[in-house]
C-alpha atoms as a PDB file:
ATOM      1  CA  UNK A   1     120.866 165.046 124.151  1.00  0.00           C
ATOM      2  CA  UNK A   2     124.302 166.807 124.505  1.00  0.00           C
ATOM      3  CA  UNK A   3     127.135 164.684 125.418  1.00  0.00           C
ATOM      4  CA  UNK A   4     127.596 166.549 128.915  1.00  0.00           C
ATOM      5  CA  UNK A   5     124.476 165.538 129.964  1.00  0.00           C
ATOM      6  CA  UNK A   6     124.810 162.224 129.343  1.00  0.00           C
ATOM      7  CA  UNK A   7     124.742 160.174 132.689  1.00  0.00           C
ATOM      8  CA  UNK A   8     127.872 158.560 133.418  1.00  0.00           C
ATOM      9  CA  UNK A   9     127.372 155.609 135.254  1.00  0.00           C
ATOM     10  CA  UNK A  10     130.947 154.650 136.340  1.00  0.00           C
ATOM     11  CA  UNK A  11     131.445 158.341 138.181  1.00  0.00           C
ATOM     12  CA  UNK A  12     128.152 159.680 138.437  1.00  0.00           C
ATOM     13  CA  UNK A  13     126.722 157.100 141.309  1.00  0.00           C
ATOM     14  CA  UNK A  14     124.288 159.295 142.866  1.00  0.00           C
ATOM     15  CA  UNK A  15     122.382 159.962 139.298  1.00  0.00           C
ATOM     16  CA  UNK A  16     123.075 156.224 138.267  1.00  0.00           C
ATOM     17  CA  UNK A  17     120.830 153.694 135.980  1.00  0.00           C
ATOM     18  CA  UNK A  18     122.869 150.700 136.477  1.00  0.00           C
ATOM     19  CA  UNK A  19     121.122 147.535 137.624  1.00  0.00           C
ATOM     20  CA  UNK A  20     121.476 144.337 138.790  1.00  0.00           C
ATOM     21  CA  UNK A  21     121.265 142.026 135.686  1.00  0.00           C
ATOM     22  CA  UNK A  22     122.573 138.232 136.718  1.00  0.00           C
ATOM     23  CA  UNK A  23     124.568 136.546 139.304  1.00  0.00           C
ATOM     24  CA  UNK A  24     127.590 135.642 137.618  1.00  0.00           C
ATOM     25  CA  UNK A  25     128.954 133.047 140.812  1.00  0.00           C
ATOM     26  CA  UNK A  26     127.683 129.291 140.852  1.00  0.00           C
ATOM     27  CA  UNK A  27     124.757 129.245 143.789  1.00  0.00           C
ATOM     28  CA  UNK A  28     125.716 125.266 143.517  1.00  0.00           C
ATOM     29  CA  UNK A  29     129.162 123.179 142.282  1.00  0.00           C
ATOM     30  CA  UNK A  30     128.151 119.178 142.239  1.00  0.00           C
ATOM     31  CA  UNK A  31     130.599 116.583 141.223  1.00  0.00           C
ATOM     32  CA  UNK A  32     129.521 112.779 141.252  1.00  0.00           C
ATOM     33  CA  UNK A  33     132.454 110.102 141.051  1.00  0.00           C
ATOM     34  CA  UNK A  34     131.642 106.326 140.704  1.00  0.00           C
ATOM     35  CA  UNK A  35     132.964 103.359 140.432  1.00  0.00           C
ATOM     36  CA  UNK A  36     131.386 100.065 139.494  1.00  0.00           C
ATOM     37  CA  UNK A  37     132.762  96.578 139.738  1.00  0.00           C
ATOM     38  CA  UNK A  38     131.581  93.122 138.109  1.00  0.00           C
ATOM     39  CA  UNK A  39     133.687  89.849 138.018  1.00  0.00           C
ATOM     40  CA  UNK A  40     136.891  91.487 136.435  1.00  0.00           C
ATOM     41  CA  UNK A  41     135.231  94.216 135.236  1.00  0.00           C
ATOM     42  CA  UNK A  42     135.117  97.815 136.219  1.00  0.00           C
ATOM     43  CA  UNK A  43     133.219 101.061 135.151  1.00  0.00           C
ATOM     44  CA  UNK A  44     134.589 104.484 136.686  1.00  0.00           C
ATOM     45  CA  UNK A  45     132.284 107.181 135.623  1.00  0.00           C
ATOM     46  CA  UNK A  46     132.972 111.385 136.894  1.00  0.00           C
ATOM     47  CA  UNK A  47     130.881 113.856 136.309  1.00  0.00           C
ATOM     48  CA  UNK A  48     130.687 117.411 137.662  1.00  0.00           C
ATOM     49  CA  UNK A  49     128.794 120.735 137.016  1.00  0.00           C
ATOM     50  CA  UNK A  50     127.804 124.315 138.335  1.00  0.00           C
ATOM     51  CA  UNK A  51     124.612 125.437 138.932  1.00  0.00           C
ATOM     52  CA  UNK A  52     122.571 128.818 139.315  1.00  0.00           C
ATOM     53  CA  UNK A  53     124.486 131.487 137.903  1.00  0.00           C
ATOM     54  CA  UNK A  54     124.796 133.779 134.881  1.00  0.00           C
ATOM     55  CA  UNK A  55     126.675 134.577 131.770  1.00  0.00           C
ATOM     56  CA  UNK A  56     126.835 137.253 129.636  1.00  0.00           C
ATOM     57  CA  UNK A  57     127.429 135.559 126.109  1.00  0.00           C
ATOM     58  CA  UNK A  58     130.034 137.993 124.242  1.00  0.00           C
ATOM     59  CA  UNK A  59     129.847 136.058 121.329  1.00  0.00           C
ATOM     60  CA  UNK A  60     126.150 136.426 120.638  1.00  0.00           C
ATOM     61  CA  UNK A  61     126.764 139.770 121.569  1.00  0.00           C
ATOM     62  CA  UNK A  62     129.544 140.665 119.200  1.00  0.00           C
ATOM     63  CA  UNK A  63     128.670 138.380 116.321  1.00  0.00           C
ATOM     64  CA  UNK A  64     124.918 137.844 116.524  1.00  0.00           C
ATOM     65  CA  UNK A  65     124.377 140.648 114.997  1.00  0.00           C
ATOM     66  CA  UNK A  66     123.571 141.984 111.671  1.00  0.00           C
ATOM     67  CA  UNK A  67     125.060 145.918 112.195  1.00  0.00           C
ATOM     68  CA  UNK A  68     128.256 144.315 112.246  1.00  0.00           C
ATOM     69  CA  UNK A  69     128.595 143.376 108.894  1.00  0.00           C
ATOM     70  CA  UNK A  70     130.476 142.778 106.086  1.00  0.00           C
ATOM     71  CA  UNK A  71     132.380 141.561 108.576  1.00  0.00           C
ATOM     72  CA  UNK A  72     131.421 137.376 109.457  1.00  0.00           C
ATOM     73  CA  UNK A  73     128.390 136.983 112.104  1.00  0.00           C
ATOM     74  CA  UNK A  74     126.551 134.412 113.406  1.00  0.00           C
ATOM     75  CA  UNK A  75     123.841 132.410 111.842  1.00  0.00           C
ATOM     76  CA  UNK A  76     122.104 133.523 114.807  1.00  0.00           C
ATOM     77  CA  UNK A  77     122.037 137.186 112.976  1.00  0.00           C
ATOM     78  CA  UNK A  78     119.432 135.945 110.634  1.00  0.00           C
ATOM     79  CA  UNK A  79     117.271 133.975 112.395  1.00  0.00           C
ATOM     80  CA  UNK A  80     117.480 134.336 116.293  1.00  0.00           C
ATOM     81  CA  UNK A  81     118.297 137.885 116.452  1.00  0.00           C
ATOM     82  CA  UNK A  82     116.940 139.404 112.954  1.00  0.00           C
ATOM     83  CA  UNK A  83     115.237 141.512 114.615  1.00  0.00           C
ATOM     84  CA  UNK A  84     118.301 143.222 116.116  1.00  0.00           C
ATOM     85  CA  UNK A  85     119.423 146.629 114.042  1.00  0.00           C
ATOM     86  CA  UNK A  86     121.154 148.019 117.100  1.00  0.00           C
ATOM     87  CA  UNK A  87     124.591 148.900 117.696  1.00  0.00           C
ATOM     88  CA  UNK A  88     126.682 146.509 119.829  1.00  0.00           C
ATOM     89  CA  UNK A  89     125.318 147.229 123.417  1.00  0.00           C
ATOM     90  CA  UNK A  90     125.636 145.212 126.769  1.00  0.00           C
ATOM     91  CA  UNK A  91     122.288 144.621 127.615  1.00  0.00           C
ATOM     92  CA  UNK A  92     120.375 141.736 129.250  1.00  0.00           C
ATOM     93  CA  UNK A  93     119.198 140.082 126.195  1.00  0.00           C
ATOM     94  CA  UNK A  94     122.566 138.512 125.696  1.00  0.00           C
ATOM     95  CA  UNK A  95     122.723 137.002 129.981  1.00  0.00           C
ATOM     96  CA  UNK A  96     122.111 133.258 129.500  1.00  0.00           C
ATOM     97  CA  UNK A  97     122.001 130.863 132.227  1.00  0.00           C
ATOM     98  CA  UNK A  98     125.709 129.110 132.569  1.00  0.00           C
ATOM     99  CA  UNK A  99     124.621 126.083 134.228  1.00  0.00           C
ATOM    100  CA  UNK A 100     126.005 122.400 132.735  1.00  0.00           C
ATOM    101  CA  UNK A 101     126.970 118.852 133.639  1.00  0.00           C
ATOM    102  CA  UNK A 102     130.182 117.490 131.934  1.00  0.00           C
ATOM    103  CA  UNK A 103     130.871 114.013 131.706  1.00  0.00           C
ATOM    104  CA  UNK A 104     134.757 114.518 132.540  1.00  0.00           C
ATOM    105  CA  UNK A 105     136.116 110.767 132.143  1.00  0.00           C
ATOM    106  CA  UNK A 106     134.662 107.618 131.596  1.00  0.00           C
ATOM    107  CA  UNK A 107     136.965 104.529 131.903  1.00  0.00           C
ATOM    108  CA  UNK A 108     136.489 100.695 131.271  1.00  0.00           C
ATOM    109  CA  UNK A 109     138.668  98.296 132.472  1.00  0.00           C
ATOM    110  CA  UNK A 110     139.022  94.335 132.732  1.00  0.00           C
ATOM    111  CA  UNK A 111     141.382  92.583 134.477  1.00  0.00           C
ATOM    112  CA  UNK A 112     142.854  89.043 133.839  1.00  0.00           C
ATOM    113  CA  UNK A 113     144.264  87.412 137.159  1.00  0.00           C
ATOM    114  CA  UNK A 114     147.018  85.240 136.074  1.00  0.00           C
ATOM    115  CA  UNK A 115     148.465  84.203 139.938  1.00  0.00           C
ATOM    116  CA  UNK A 116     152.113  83.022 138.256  1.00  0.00           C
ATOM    117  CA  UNK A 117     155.049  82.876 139.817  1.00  0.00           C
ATOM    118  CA  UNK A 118     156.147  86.418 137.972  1.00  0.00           C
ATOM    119  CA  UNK A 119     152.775  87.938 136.346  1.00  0.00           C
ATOM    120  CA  UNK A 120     149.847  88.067 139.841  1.00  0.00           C
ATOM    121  CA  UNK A 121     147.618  90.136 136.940  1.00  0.00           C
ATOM    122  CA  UNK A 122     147.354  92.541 134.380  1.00  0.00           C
ATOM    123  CA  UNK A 123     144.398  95.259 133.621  1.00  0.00           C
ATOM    124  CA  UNK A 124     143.725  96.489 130.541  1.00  0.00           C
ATOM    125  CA  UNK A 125     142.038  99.539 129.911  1.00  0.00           C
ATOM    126  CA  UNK A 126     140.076 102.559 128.020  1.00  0.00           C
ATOM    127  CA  UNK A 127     139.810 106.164 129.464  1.00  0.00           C
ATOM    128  CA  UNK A 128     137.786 108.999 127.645  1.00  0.00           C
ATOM    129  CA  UNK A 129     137.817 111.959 128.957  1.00  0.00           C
ATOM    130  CA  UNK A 130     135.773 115.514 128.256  1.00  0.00           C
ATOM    131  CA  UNK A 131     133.292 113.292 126.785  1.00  0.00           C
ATOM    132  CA  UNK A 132     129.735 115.690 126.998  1.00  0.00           C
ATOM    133  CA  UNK A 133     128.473 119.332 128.244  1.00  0.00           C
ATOM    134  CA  UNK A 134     125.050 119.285 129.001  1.00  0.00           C
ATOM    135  CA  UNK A 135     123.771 123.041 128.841  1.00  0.00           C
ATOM    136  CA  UNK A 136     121.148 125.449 127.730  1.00  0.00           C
ATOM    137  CA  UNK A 137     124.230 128.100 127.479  1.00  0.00           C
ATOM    138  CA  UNK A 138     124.309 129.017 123.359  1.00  0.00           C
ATOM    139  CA  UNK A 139     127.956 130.301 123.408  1.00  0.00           C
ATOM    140  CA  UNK A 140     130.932 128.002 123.993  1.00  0.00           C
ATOM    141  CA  UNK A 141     132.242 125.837 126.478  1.00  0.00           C
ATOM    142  CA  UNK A 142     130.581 127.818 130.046  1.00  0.00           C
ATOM    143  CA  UNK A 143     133.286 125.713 131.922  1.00  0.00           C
ATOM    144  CA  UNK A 144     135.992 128.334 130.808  1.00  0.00           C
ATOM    145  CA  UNK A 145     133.675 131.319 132.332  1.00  0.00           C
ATOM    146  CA  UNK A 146     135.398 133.247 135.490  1.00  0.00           C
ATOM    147  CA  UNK A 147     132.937 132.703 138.176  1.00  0.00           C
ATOM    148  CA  UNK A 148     135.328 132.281 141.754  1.00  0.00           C
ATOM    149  CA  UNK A 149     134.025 136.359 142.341  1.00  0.00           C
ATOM    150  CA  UNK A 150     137.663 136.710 142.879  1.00  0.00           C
ATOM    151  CA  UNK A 151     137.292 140.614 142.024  1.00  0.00           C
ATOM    152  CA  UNK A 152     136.823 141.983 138.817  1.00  0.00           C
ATOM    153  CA  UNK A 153     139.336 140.781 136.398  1.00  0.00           C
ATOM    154  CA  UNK A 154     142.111 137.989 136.714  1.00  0.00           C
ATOM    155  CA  UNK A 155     144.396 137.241 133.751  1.00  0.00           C
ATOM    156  CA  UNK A 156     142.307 139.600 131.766  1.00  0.00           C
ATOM    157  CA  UNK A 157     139.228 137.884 132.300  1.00  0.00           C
ATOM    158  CA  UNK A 158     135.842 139.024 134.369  1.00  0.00           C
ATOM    159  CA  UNK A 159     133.356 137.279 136.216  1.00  0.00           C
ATOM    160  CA  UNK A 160     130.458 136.289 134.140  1.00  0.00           C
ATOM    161  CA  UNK A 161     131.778 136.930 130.717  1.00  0.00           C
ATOM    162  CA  UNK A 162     132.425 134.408 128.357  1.00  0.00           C
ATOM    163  CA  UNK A 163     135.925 135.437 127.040  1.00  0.00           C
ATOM    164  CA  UNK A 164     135.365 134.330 123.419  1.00  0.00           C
ATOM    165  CA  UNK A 165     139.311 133.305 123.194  1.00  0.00           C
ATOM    166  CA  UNK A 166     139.935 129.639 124.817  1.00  0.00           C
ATOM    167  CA  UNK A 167     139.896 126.971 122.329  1.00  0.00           C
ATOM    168  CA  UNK A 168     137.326 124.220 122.542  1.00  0.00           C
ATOM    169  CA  UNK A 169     138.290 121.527 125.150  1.00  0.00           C
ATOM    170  CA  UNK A 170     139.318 118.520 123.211  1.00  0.00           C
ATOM    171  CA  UNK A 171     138.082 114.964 123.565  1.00  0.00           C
ATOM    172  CA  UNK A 172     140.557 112.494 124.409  1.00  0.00           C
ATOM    173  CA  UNK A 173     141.152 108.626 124.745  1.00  0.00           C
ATOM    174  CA  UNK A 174     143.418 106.720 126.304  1.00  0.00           C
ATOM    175  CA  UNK A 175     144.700 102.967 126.124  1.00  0.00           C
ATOM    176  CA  UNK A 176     146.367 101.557 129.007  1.00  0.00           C
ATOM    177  CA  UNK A 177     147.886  98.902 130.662  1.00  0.00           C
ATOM    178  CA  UNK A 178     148.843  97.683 134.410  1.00  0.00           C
ATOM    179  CA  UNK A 179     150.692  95.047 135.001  1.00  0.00           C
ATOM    180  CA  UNK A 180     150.543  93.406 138.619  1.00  0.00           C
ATOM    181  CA  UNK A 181     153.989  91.970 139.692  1.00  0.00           C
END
């Protein structure tokens, strides 16, 4: 087919083959938050997720590919998608659901009650936070994903794509102590 009659999607909308593919905003957000007390202990649990929506995973798309070598792919490019001998495309195949639960912080805590003339109490404690992400979603974290449908692109990212650039969140732990005067 000669290039000129190629259809043009983006300024050709009467002779157009573009499609609705995936919802790329949350149908549901859900956070749960509680807190759990027994003699001097306590348990303070958060979790929070997104549910019903769509992501197209650039990283499967870019990587999970064999065409693209010698440059480094996926394992995915040899099992999963062997099939694939294709150029890189957008296409459906890669639009995963981005639905997940994280367990954002979990903290344990005991307290000693002292009732002194200076010291009432003291608390000791442990905090973890970023702990798990439950999902089906194959690329990384889906809680970096644009999906507030604020427009197309903010800070050079779009709604529904995974951007392949943030780093992994990081686990963390924390020690404290609070002292009761």
């Amino acid at each position: 087919m000669p290039f000129d009659q190629i259809n043009d999607s983006r300024t050709d909308l009467e002779n157009t083959d573009l499609a609705v593919i995936g919802n790329a905003i949350p149908k549901f957000y859900a956070s749960w938050n509680n807190t759990i007390t027994y003699k001097n202990f306590d348990l303070r649990v958060f979790f929070r997720g997104r549910f019903g929506y769509d992501v197209l995973n650039t990283t499967e798309l870019s990587y999970g590919n064999r065409v693209a070598l010698p440059n480094n792919v996926l394992e995915s490019a040899f099992t999963k998608h062997e099939a694939l001998s294709d150029t890189y495309m957008y296409s459906d195949y890669y639009i995963e659901s981005g639905s997940f639960v994280k367990l954002d912080e979990v903290t344990l805590g005991y307290t000693f009650k002292l009732n002194t003339a200076k010291l009432r109490n003291f608390r000791i404690y442990v905090t973890g936070q970023n702990l798990a992400t439950f999902t089906s979603y194959s690329g990384a974290d889906p809680d970096f994903i644009l999906d507030n449908g604020f427009g197309n692109e903010i800070n050079g990212r779009r709604l529904g794509l995974d951007p392949r650039d943030p780093y992994p969140s990081t686990r963390s732990f924390l020690v404290g102590l609070n002292i009761g005067f």
